[in-house]
Protein backbone atom coordinates (compact mmCIF):
# COMPACT_ATOMS: atom_id res chain seq x y z
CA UNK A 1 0.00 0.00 0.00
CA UNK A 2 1.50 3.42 -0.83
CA UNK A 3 0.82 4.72 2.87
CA UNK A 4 -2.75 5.65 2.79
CA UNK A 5 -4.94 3.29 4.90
CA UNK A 6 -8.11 2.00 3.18
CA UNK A 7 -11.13 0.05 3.69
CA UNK A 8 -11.88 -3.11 2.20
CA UNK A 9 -13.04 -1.81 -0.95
CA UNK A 10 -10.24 0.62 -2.00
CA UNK A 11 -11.95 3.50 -0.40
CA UNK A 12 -9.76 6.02 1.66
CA UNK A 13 -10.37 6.34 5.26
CA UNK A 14 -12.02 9.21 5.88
CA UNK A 15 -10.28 12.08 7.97
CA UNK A 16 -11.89 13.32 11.37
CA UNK A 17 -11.93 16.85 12.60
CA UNK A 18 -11.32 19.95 11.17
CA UNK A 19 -8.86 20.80 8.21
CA UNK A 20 -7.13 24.04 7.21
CA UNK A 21 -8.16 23.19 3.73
CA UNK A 22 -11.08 22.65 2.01
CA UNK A 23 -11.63 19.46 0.07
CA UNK A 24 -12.38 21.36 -3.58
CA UNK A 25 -8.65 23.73 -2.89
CA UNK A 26 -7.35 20.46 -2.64
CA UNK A 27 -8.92 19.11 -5.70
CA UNK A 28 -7.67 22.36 -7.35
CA UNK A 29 -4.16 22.18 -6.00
CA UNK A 30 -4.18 18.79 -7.65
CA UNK A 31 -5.21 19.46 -10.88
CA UNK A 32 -2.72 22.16 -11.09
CA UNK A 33 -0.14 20.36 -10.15
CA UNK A 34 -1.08 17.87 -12.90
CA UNK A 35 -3.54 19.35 -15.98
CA UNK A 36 -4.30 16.01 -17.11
CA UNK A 37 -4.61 13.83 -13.91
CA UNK A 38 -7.41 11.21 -13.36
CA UNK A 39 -9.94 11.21 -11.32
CA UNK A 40 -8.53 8.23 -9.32
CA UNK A 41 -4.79 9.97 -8.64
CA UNK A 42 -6.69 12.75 -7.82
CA UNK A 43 -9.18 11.09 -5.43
CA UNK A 44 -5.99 8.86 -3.97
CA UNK A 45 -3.79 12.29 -3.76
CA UNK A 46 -6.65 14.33 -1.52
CA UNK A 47 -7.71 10.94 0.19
CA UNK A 48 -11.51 11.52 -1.11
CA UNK A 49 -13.59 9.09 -3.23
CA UNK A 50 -13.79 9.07 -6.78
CA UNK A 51 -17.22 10.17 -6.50
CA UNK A 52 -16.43 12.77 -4.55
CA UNK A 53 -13.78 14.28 -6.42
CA UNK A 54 -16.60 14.28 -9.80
CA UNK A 55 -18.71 16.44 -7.68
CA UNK A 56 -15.93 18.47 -7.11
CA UNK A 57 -14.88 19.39 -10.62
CA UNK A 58 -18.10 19.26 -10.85
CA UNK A 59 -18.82 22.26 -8.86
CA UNK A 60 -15.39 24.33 -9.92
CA UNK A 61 -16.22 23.63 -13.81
CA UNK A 62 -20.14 25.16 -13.15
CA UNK A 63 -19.04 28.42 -11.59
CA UNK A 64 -16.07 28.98 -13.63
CA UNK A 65 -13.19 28.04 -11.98
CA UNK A 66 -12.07 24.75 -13.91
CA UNK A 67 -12.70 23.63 -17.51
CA UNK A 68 -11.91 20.46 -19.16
CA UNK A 69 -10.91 19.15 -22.93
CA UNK A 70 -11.54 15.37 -23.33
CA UNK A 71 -8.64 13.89 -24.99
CA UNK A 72 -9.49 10.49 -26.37
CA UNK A 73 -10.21 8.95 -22.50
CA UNK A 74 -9.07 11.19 -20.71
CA UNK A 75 -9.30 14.70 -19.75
CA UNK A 76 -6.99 17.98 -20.13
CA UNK A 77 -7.97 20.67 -17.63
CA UNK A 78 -7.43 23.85 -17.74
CA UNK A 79 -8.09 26.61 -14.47
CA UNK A 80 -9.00 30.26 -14.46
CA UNK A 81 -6.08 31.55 -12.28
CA UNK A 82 -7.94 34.90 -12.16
CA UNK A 83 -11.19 34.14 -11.12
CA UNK A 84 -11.84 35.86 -8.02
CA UNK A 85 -12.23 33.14 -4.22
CA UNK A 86 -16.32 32.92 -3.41
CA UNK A 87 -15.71 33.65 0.68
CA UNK A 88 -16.26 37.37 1.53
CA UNK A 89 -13.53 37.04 3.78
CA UNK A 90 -11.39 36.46 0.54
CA UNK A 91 -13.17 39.27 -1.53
CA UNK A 92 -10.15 39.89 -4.42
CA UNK A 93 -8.16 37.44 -3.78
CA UNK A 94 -7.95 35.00 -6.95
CA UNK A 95 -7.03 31.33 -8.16
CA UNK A 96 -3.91 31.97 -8.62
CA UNK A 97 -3.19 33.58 -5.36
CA UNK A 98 -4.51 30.50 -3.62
CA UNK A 99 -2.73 28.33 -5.78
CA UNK A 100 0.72 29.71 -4.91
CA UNK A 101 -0.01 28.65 -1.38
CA UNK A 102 -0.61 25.39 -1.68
CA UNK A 103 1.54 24.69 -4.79
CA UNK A 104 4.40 26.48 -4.05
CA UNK A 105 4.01 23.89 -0.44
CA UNK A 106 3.97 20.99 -2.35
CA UNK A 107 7.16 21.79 -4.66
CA UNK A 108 8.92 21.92 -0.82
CA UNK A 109 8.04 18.48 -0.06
CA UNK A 110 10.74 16.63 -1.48
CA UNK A 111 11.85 13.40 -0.23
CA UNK A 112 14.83 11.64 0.03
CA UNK A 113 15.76 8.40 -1.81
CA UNK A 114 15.60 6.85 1.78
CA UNK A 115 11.77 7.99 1.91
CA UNK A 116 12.66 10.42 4.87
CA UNK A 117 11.08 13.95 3.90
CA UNK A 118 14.22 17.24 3.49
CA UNK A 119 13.10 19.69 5.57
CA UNK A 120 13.15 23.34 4.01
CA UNK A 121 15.69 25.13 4.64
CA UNK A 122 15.41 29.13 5.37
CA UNK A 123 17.62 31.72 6.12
C-alpha cells in the first residue's frame, strides 16, 4: 500500500476533525499540479472518493473556476487563475493567489531516496 490506509473496498479512510483546507482547494491544487490527472490519482492524492472528487470538478467547472478538454479517455484541464475566491472574507483574492499557497508547499516536499522527507531550509 502506498501509505494511505483503506477500507476493504479501495476506499480512503475518511479524515476526522477539522482541516485548514477545504476538500475542492485540494482538488484544485491537484489538478494544477497535474492538468491532465485522473480522477482516481486525484481522489488517492486528496484521500476523497472518486465520486467525490466528480462532484468536485463538478462544482469548480459550473461556476467557472475549472474547464476540461476530453482527450481520447481522458481529460486535459485547464483553471481560471484569475477568477476571483467565493468567501467574503477572501473578496479579491484569486485562483492563482490561492494556488501559490498550496503549490508552491507541495514543490517543498521533497523526499529523500531513503523515503525520509528534506526539511526546508530558510535563512
Amino acid at each position: 500500500m502506498d501509505g494511505l490506509s483503506e477500507t476493504q473496498n479501495g476506499v480512503p479512510e475518511p479524515h476526522t476533525g477539522w482541516t485548514f483546507v477545504t476538500n475542492h482547494a485540494r482538488v484544485l491544487a491537484a489538478i494544477a499540479d497535474n492538468h491532465n490527472a485522473r480522477i482516481r490519482d486525484i481522489a488517492a492524492r486528496c484521500r476523497l472518493t472518486e465520486r467525490a472528487v466528480q462532484k468536485i470538478i463538478s462544482d469548480l467547472e459550473r461556476d467557472g473556476y475549472l474547464s476540461h478538454t476530453r482527450e481520447g479517455r481522458s481529460n486535459t484541464y485547464e483553471i481560471d487563475p484569475g477568477k476571483v475566491l467565493r468567501h467574503p472574507a477572501e473578496a479579491g483574492l484569486t485562483v492563482a493567489s490561492l494556488l501559490s499557497l498550496l503549490v508552491q508547499d507541495e514543490e517543498h516536499r521533497t523526499t529523500h531516496p531513503d523515503g525520509e522527507r528534506q526539511r526546508q531550509h530558510t535563512g
